[in-house]
C-alpha atoms as a PDB file:
ATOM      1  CA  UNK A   1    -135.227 -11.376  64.809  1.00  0.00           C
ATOM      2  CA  UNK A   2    -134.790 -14.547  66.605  1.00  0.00           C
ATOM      3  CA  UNK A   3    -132.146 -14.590  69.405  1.00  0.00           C
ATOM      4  CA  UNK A   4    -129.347 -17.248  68.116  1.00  0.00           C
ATOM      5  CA  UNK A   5    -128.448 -17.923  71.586  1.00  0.00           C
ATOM      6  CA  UNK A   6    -131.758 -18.312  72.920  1.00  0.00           C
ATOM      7  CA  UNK A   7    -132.602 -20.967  70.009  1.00  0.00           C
ATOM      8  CA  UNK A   8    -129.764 -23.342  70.610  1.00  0.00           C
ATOM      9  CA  UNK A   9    -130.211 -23.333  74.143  1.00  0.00           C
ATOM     10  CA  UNK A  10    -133.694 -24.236  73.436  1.00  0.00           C
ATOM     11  CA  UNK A  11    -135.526 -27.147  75.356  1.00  0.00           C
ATOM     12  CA  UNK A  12    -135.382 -30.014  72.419  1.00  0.00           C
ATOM     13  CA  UNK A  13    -131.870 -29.326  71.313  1.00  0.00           C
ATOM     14  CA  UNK A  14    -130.700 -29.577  74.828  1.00  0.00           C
ATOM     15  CA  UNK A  15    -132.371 -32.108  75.312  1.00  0.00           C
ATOM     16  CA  UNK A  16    -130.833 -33.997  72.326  1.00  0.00           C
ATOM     17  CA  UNK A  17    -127.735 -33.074  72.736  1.00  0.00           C
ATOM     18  CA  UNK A  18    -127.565 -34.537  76.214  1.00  0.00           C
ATOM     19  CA  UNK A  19    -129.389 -37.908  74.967  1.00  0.00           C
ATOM     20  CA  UNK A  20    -126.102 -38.049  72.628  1.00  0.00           C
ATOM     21  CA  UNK A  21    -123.920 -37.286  75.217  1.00  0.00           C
ATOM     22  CA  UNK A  22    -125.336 -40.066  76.834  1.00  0.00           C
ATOM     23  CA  UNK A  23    -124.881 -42.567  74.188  1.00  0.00           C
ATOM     24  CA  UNK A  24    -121.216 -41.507  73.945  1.00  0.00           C
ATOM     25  CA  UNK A  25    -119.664 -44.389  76.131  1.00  0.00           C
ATOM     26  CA  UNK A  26    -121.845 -46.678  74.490  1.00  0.00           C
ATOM     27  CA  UNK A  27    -119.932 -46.007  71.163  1.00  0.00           C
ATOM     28  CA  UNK A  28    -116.441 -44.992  72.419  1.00  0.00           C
ATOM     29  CA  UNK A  29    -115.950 -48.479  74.559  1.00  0.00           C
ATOM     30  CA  UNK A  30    -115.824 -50.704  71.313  1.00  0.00           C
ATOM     31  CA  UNK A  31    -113.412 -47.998  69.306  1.00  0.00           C
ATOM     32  CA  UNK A  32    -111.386 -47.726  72.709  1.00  0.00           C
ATOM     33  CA  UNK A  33    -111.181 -51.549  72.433  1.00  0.00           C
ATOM     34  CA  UNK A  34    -110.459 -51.821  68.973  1.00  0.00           C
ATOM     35  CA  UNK A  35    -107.698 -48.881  69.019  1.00  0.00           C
ATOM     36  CA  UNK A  36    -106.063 -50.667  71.953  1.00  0.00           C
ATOM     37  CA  UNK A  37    -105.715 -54.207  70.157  1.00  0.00           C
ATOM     38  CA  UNK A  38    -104.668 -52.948  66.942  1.00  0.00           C
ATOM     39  CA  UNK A  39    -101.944 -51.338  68.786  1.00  0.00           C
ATOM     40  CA  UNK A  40    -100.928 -54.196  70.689  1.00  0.00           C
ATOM     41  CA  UNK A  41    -100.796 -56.495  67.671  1.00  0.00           C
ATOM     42  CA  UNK A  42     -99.066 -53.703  65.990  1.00  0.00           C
ATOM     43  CA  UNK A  43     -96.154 -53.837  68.701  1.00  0.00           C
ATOM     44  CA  UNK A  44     -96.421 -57.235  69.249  1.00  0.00           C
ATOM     45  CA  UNK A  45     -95.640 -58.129  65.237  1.00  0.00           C
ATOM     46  CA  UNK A  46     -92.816 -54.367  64.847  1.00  0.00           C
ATOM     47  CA  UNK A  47     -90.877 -54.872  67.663  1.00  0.00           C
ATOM     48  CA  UNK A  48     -89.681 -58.326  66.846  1.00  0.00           C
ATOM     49  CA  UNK A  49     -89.271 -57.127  63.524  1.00  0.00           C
ATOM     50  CA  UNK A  50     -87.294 -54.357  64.036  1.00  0.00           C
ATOM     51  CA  UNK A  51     -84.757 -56.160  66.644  1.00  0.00           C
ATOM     52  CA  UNK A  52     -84.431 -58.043  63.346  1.00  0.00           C
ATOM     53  CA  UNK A  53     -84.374 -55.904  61.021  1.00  0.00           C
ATOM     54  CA  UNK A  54     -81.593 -53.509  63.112  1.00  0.00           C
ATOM     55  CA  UNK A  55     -78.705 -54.738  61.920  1.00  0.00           C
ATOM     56  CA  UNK A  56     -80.030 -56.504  58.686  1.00  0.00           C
ATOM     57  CA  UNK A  57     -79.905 -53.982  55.682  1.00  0.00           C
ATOM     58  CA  UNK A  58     -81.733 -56.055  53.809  1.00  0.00           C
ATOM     59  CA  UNK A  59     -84.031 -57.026  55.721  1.00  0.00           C
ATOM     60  CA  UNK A  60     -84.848 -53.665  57.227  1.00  0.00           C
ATOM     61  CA  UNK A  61     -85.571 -52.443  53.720  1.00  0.00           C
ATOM     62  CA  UNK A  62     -87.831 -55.499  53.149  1.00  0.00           C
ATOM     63  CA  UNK A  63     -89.735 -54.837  56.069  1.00  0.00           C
ATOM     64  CA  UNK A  64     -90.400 -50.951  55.998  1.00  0.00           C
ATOM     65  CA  UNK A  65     -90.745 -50.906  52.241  1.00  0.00           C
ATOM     66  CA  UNK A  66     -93.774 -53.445  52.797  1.00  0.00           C
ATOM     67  CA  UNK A  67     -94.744 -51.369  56.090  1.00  0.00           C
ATOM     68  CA  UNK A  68     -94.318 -48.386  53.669  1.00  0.00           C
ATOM     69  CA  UNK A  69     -96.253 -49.353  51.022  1.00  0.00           C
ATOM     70  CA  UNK A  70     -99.515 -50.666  53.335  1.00  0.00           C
ATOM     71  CA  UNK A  71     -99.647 -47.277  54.697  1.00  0.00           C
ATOM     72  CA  UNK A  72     -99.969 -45.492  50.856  1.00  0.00           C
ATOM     73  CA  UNK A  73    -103.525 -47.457  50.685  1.00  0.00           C
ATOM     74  CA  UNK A  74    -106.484 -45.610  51.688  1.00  0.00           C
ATOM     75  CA  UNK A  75    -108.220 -47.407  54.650  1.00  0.00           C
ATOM     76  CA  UNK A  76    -111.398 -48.196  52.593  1.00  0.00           C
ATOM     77  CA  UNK A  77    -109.816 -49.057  49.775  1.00  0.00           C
ATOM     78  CA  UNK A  78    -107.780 -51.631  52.335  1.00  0.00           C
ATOM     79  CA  UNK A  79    -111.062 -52.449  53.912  1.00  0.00           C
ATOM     80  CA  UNK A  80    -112.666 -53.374  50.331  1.00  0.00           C
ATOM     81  CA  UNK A  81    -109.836 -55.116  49.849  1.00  0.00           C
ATOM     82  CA  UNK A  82    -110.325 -57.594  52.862  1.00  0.00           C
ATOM     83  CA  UNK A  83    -113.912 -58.419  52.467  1.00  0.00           C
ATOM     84  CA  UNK A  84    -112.993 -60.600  49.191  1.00  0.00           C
ATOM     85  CA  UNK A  85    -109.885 -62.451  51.082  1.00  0.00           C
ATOM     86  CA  UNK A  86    -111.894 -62.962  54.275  1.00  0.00           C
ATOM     87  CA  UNK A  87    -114.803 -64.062  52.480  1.00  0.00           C
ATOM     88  CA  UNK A  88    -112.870 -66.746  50.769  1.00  0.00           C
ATOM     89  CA  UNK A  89    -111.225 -67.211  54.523  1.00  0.00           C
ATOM     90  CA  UNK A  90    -114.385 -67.930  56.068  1.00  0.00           C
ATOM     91  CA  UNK A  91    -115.587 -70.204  53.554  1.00  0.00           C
ATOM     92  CA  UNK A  92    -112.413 -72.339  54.026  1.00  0.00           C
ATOM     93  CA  UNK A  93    -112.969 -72.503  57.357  1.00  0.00           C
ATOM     94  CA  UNK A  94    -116.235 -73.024  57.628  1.00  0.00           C
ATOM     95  CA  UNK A  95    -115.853 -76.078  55.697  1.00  0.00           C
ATOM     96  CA  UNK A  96    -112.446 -77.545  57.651  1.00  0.00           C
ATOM     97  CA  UNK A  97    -113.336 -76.434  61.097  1.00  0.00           C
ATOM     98  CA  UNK A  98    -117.500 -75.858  61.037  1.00  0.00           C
ATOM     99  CA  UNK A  99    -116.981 -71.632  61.840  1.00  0.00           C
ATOM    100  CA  UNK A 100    -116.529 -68.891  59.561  1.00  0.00           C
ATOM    101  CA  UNK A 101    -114.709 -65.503  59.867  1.00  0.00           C
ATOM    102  CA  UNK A 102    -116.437 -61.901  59.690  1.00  0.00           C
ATOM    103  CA  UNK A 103    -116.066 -60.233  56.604  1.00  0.00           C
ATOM    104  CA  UNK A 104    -117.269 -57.092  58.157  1.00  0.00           C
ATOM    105  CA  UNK A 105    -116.912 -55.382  61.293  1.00  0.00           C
ATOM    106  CA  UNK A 106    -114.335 -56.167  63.952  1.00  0.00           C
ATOM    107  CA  UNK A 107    -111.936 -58.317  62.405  1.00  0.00           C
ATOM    108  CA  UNK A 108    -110.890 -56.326  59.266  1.00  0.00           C
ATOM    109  CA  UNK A 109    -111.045 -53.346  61.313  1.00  0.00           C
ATOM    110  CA  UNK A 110    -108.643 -54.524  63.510  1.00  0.00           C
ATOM    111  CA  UNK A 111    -106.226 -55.650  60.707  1.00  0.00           C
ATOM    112  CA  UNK A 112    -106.263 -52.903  58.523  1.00  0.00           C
ATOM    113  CA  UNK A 113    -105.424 -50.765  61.859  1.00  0.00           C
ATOM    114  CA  UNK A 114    -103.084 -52.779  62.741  1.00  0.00           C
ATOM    115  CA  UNK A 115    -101.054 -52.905  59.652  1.00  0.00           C
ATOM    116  CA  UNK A 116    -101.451 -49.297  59.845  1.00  0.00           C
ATOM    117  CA  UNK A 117     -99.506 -48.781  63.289  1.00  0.00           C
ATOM    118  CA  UNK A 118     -96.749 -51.231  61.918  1.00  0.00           C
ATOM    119  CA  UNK A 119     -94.778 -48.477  60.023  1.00  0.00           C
ATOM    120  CA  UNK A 120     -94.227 -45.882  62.450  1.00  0.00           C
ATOM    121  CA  UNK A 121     -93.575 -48.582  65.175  1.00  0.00           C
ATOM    122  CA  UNK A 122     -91.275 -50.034  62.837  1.00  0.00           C
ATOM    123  CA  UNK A 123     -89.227 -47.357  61.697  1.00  0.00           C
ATOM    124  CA  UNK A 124     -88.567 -45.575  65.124  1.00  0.00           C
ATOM    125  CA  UNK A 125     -87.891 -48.648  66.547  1.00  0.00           C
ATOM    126  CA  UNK A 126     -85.030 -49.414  63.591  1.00  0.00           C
ATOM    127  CA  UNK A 127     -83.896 -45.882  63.763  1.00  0.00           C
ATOM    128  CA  UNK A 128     -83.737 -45.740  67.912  1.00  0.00           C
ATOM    129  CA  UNK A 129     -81.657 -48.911  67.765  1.00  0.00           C
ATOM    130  CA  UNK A 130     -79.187 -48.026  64.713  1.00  0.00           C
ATOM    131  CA  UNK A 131     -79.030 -45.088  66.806  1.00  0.00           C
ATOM    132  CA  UNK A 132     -77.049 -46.457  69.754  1.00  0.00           C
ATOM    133  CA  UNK A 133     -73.615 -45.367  70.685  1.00  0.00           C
ATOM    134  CA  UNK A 134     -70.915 -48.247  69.848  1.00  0.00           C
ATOM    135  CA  UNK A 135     -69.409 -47.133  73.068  1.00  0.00           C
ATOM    136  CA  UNK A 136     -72.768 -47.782  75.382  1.00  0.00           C
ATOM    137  CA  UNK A 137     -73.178 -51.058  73.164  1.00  0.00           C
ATOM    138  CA  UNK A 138     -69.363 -52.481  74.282  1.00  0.00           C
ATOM    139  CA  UNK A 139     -70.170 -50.871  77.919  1.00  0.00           C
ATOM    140  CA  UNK A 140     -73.434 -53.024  77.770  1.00  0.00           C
ATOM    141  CA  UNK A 141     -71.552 -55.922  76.084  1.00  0.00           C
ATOM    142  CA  UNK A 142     -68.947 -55.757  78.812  1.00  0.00           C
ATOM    143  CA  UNK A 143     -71.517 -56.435  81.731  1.00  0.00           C
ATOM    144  CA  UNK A 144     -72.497 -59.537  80.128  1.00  0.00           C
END
């Protein structure tokens, strides 16, 4: 019988296992990139939105019911659901300003990411500001 260890330490599988290891920063640059700017969009767009939303009942239940509901979709199911509106996108622009948009690949990736860091931005953001003491809020006002 055929020593396990022996196998899988073997010359090929080593071998390919190190040729993936080496293709690893190759791939994880572009999702480290894409990861990074979907969260920065997603702060960029919550924050505002919660300072907004903080003291606006109405408003914050706008904003984290659509945050909310975004999140219930499956990310392929979003991602299907881009390619049709970004097809019709591109071919709008294509004709006003000579360029089109990706369908595919970067762009819808980043959006469907994005929109999918909004809601847990949003909400802790909402609830750490409702969350302030009145007193520290006069104290604050008072330095002013």
């Amino acid at each position: 019988m055929p020593d396990a260890g022996a196998e899988l330490l073997s010359g090929a599988r080593l071998d390919a296992f190190f040729d993936a290891w080496r293709l690893l920063p190759t791939y994880l640059t572009p999702h480290i990139l894409i990861c990074a700017t979907a969260l920065t969009l997603g702060l960029l767009i919550s924050l505002p939105l919660a300072a907004l939303a903080a003291n606006r009942p109405w408003l914050r239940r706008l904003v984290l019911a659509i945050a909310s509901l975004i999140q219930t979709i499956p990310g392929l199911v979003l991602l299907a659901l881009f390619y049709p509106l970004l097809l019709v996108l591109s071919t709008l622009t294509t004709r006003l300003f000579g360029f089109g948009i990706p369908a595919l690949g970067f762009l819808p990736t980043l959006i469907a990411l994005t929109l999918y860091a909004m809601l847990p931005i949003l909400r802790n953001s909402v609830v750490g500001l409702n969350g302030i003491s009145p007193a520290i809020v006069e104290a604050a006002e008072g330095v002013v």
